[in-house]
C-alpha atoms as a PDB file:
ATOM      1  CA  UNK A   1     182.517  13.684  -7.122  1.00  0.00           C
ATOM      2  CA  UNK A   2     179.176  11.443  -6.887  1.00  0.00           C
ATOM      3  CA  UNK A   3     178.025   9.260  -9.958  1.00  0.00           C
ATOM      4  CA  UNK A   4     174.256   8.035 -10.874  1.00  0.00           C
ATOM      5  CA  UNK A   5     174.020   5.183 -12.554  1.00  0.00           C
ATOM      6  CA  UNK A   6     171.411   4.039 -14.579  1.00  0.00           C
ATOM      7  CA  UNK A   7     171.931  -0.059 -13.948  1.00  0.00           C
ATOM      8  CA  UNK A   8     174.224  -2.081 -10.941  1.00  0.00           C
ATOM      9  CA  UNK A   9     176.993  -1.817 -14.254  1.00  0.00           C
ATOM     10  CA  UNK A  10     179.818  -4.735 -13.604  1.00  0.00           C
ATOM     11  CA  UNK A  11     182.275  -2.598 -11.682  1.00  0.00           C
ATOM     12  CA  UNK A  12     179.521  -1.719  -9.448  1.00  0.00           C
ATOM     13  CA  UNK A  13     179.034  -4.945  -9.119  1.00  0.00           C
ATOM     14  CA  UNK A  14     182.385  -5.985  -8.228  1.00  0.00           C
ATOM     15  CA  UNK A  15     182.846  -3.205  -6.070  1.00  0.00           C
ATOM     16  CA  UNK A  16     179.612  -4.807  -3.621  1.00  0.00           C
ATOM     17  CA  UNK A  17     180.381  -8.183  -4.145  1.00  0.00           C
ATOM     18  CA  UNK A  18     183.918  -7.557  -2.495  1.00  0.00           C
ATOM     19  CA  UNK A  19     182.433  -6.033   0.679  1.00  0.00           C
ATOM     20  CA  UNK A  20     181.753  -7.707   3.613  1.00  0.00           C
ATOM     21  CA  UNK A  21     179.390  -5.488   5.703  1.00  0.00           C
ATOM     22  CA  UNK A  22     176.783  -3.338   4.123  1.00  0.00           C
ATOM     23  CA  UNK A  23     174.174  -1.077   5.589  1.00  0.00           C
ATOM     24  CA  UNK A  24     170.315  -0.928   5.497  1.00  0.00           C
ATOM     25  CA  UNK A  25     168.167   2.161   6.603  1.00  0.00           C
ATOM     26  CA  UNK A  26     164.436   2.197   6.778  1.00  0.00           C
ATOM     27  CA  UNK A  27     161.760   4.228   7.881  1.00  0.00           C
ATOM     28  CA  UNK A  28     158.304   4.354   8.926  1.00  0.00           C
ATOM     29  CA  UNK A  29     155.680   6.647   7.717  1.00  0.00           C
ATOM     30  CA  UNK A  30     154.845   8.259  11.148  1.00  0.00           C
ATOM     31  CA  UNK A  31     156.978  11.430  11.437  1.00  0.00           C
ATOM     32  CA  UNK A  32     157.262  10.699  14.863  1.00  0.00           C
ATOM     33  CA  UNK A  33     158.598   6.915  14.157  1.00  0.00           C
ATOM     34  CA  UNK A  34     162.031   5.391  14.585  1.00  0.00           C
ATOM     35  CA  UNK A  35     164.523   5.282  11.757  1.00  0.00           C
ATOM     36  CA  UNK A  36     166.403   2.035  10.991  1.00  0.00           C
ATOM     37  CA  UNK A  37     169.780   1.468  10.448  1.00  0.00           C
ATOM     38  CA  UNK A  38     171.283  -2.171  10.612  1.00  0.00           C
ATOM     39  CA  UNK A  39     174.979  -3.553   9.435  1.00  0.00           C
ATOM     40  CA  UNK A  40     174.512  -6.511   7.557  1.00  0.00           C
ATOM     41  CA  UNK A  41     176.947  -9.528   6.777  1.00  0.00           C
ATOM     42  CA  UNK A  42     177.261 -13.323   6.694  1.00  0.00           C
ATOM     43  CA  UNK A  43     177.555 -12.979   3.158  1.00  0.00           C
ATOM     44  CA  UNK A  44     173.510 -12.926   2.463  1.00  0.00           C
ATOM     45  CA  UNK A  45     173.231 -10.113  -0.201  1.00  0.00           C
ATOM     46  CA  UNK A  46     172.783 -10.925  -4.041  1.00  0.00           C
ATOM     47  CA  UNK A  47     172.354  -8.763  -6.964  1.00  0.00           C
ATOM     48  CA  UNK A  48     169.528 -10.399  -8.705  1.00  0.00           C
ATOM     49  CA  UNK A  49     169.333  -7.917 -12.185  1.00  0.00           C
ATOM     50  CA  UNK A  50     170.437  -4.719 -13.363  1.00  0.00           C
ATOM     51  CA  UNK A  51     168.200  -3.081 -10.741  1.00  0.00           C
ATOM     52  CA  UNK A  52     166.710  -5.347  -8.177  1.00  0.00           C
ATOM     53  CA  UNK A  53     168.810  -6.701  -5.647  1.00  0.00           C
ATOM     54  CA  UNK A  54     167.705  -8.869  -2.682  1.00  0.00           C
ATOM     55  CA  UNK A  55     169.644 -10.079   0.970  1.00  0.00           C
ATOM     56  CA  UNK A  56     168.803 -12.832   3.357  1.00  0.00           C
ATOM     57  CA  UNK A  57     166.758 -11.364   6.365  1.00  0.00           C
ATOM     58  CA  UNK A  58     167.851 -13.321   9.002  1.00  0.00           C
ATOM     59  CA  UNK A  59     166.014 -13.972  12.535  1.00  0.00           C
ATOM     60  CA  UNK A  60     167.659 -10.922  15.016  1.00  0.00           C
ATOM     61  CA  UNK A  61     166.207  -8.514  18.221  1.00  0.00           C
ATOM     62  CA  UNK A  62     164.267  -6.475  16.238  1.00  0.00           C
ATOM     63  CA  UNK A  63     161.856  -6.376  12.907  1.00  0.00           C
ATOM     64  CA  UNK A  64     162.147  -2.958  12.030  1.00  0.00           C
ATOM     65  CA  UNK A  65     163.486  -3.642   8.357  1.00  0.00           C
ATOM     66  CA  UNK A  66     160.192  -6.546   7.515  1.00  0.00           C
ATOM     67  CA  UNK A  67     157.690  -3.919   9.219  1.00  0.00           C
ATOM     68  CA  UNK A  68     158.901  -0.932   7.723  1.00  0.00           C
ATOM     69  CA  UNK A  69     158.971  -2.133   4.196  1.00  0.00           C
ATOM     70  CA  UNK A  70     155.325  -3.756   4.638  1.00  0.00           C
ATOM     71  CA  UNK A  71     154.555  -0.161   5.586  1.00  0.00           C
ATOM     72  CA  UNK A  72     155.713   2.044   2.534  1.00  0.00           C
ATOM     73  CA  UNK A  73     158.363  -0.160   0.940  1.00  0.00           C
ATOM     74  CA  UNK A  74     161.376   2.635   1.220  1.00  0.00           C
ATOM     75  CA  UNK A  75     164.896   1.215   1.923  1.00  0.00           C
ATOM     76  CA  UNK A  76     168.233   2.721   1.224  1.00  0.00           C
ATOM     77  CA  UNK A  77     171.348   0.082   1.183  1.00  0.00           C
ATOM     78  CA  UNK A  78     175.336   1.087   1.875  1.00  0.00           C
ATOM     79  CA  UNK A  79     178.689  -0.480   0.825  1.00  0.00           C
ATOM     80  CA  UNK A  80     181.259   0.919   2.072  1.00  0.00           C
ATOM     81  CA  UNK A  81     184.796   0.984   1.040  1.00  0.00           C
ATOM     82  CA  UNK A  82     186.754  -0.186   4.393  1.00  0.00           C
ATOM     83  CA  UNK A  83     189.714  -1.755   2.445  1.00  0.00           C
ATOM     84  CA  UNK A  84     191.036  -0.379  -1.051  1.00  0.00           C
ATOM     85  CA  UNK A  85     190.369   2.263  -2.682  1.00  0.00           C
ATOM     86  CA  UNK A  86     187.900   4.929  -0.768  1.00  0.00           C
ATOM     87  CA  UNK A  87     184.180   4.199  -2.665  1.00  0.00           C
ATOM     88  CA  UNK A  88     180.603   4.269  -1.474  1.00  0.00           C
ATOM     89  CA  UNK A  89     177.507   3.255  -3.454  1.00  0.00           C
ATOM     90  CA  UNK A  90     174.025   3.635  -1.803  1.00  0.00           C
ATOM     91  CA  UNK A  91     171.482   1.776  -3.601  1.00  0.00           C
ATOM     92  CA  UNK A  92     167.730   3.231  -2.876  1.00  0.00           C
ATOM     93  CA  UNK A  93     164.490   1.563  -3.880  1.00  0.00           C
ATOM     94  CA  UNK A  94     161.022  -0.356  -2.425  1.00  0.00           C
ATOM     95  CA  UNK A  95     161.685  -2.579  -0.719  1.00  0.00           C
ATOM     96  CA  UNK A  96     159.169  -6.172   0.424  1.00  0.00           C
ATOM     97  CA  UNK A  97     159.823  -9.403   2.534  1.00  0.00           C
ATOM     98  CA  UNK A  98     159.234 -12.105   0.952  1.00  0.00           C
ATOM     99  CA  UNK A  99     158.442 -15.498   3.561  1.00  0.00           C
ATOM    100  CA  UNK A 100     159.350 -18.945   2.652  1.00  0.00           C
ATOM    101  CA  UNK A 101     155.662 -19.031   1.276  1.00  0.00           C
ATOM    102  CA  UNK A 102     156.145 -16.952  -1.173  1.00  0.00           C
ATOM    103  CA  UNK A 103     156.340 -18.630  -4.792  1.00  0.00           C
ATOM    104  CA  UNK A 104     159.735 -15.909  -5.092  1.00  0.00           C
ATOM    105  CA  UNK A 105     161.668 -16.716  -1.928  1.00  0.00           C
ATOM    106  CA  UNK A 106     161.856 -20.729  -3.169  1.00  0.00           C
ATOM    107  CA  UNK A 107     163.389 -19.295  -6.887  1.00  0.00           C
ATOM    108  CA  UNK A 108     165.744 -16.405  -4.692  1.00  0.00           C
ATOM    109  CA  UNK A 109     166.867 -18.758  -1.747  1.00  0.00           C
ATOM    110  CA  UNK A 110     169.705 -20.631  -3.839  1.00  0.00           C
ATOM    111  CA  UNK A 111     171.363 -17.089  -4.087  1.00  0.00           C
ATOM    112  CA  UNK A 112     172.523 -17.080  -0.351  1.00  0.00           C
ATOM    113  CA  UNK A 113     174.491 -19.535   1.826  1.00  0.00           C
ATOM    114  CA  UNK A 114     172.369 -22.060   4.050  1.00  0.00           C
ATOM    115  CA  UNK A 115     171.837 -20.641   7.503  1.00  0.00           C
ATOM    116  CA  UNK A 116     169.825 -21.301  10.222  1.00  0.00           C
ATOM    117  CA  UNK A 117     167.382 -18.133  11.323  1.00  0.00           C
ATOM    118  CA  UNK A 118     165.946 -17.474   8.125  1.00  0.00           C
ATOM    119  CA  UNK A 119     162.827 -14.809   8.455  1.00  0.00           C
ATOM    120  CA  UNK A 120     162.830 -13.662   4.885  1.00  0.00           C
ATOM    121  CA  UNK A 121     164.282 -12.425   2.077  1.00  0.00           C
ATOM    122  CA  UNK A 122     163.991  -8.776   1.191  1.00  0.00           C
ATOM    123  CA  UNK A 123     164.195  -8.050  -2.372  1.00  0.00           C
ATOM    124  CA  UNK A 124     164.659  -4.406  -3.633  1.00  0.00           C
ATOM    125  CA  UNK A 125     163.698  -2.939  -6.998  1.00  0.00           C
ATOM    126  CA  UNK A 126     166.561  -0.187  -7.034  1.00  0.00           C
ATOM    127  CA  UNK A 127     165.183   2.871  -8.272  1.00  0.00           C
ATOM    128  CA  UNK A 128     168.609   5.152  -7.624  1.00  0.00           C
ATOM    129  CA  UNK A 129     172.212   4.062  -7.839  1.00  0.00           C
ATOM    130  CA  UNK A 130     174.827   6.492  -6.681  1.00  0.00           C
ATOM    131  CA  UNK A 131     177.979   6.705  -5.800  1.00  0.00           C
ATOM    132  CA  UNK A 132     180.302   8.987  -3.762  1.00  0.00           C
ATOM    133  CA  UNK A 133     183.992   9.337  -2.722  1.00  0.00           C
ATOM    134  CA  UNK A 134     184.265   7.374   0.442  1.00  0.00           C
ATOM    135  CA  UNK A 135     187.132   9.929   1.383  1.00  0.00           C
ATOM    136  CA  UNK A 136     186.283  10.661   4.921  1.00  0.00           C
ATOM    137  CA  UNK A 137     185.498   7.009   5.793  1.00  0.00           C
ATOM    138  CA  UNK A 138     188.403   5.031   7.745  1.00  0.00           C
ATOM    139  CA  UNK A 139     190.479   1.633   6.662  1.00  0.00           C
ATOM    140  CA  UNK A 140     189.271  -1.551   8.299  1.00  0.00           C
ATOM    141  CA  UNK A 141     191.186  -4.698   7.663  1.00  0.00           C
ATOM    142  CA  UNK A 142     188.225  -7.658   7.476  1.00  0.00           C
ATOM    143  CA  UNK A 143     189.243 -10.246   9.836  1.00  0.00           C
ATOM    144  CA  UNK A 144     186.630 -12.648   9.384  1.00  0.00           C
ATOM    145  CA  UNK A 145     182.186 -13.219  10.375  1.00  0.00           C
ATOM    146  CA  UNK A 146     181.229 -13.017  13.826  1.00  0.00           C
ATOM    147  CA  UNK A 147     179.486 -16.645  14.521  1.00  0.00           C
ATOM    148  CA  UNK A 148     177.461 -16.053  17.328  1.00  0.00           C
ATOM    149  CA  UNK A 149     174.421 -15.322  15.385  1.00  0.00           C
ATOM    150  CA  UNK A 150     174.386 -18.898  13.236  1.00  0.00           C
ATOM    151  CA  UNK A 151     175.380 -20.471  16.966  1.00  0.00           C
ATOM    152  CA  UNK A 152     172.407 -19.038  18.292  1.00  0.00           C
ATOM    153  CA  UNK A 153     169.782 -19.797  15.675  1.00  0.00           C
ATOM    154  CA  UNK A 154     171.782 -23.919  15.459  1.00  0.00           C
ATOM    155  CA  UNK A 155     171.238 -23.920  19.151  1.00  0.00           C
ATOM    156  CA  UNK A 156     167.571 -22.946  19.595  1.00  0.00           C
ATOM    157  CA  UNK A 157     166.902 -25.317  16.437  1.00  0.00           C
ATOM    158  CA  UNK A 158     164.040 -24.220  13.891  1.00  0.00           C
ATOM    159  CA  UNK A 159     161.240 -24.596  16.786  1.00  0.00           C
ATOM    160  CA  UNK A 160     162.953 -22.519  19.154  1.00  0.00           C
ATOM    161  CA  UNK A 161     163.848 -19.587  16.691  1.00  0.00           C
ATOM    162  CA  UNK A 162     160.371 -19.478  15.487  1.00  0.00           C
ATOM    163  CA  UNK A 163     159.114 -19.377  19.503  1.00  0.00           C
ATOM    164  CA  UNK A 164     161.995 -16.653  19.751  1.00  0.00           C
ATOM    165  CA  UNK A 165     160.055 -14.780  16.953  1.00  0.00           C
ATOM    166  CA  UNK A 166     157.020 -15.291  18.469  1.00  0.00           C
ATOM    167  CA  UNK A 167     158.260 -13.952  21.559  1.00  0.00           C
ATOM    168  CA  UNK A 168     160.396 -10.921  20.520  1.00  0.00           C
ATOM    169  CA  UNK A 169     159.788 -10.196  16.696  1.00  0.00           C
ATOM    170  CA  UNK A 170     156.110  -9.756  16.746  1.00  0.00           C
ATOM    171  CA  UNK A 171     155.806  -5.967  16.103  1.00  0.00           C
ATOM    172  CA  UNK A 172     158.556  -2.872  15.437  1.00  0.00           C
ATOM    173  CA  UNK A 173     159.431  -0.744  18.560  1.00  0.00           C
ATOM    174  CA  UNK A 174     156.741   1.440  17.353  1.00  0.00           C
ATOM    175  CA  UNK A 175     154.052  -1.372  17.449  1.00  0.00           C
ATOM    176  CA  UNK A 176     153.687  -1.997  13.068  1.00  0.00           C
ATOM    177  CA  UNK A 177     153.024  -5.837  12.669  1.00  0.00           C
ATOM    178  CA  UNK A 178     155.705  -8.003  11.494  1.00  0.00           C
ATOM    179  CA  UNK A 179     155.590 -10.638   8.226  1.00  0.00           C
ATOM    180  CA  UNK A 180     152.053 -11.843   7.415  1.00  0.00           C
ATOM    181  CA  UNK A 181     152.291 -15.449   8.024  1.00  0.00           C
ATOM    182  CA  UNK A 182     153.863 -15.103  11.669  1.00  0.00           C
END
């Protein structure tokens, strides 16, 4: 039923673009260390080339995603088919977080909408594309972002996010250090 794909081909394409929550799993090298698994939204994911994609890491609880792909750069992305036809494409590759002093994050930035929270984006080289049937996976009708995140960041202003950071996003539940210029 499943399909590998040598590039993100323009139905592929399509088929992400039109999705409005996507998944992100990392790992870290310790065999005893937590996976990651985060939903994504707010519109902040961009295909970049034929296989390197990139999303807009936005200030949350946790750091797991930056730390783990500072670690060993594996990452594994999900779209999910919750409307239409029953699809999933999982998009695996290395992963890195790239700050806002990065020469790459000032050429990648434009991709995404403007937001306040911004950590970093994380850019992917895809190195497997594959897709499967989506069969078992229910129908969800979209009904729109959740805003409490942007609220958040708009009310603790850029000072206060990066003290939140500071505070909260300075190493992974199992202690691996966060971006480099924090």
């Amino acid at each position: 039923m499943g399909k590998l794909y040598d590039t993100l081909e323009a139905p592929l394409v399509d088929f992400i673009r039109r999705q409005h929550v996507f998944f992100v799993a990392t790992a870290p090298l310790a065999a005893d260390g937590h996976l990651n698994l985060s939903p994504k939204g707010l519109d902040g994911f961009a295909v970049v080339g034929p296989r390197e994609v990139a999303y807009l890491d936005l200030t949350g609880s946790g750091v797991e995603t930056i730390a783990h792909v500072r670690e060993n750069g594996r990452i594994v992305m999900m779209f999910c088919a919750f409307e239409g036809p029953p699809k999933i494409v999982r998009l695996y590759g290395e992963g890195e977080a790239l700050e806002p002093s990065h020469p790459d994050f000032a050429t990648l930035r434009p991709r995404f909408p403007v937001l306040p929270g911004v950590r970093s984006i994380i850019r992917v080289r895809v190195t497997r594309i594959a897709d499967s049937c989506g069969y078992g996976v229910p129908r969800y009708a979209y009904e729109g972002e959740r805003t409490q995140l942007v609220e958040w960041a708009e009310r603790k202003g850029e000072d206060g996010v990066s003290a939140y950071r500071d505070a909260n996003n300075a190493r992974s539940i199992d202690g691996l250090p966060r971006l480099r210029g924090a």
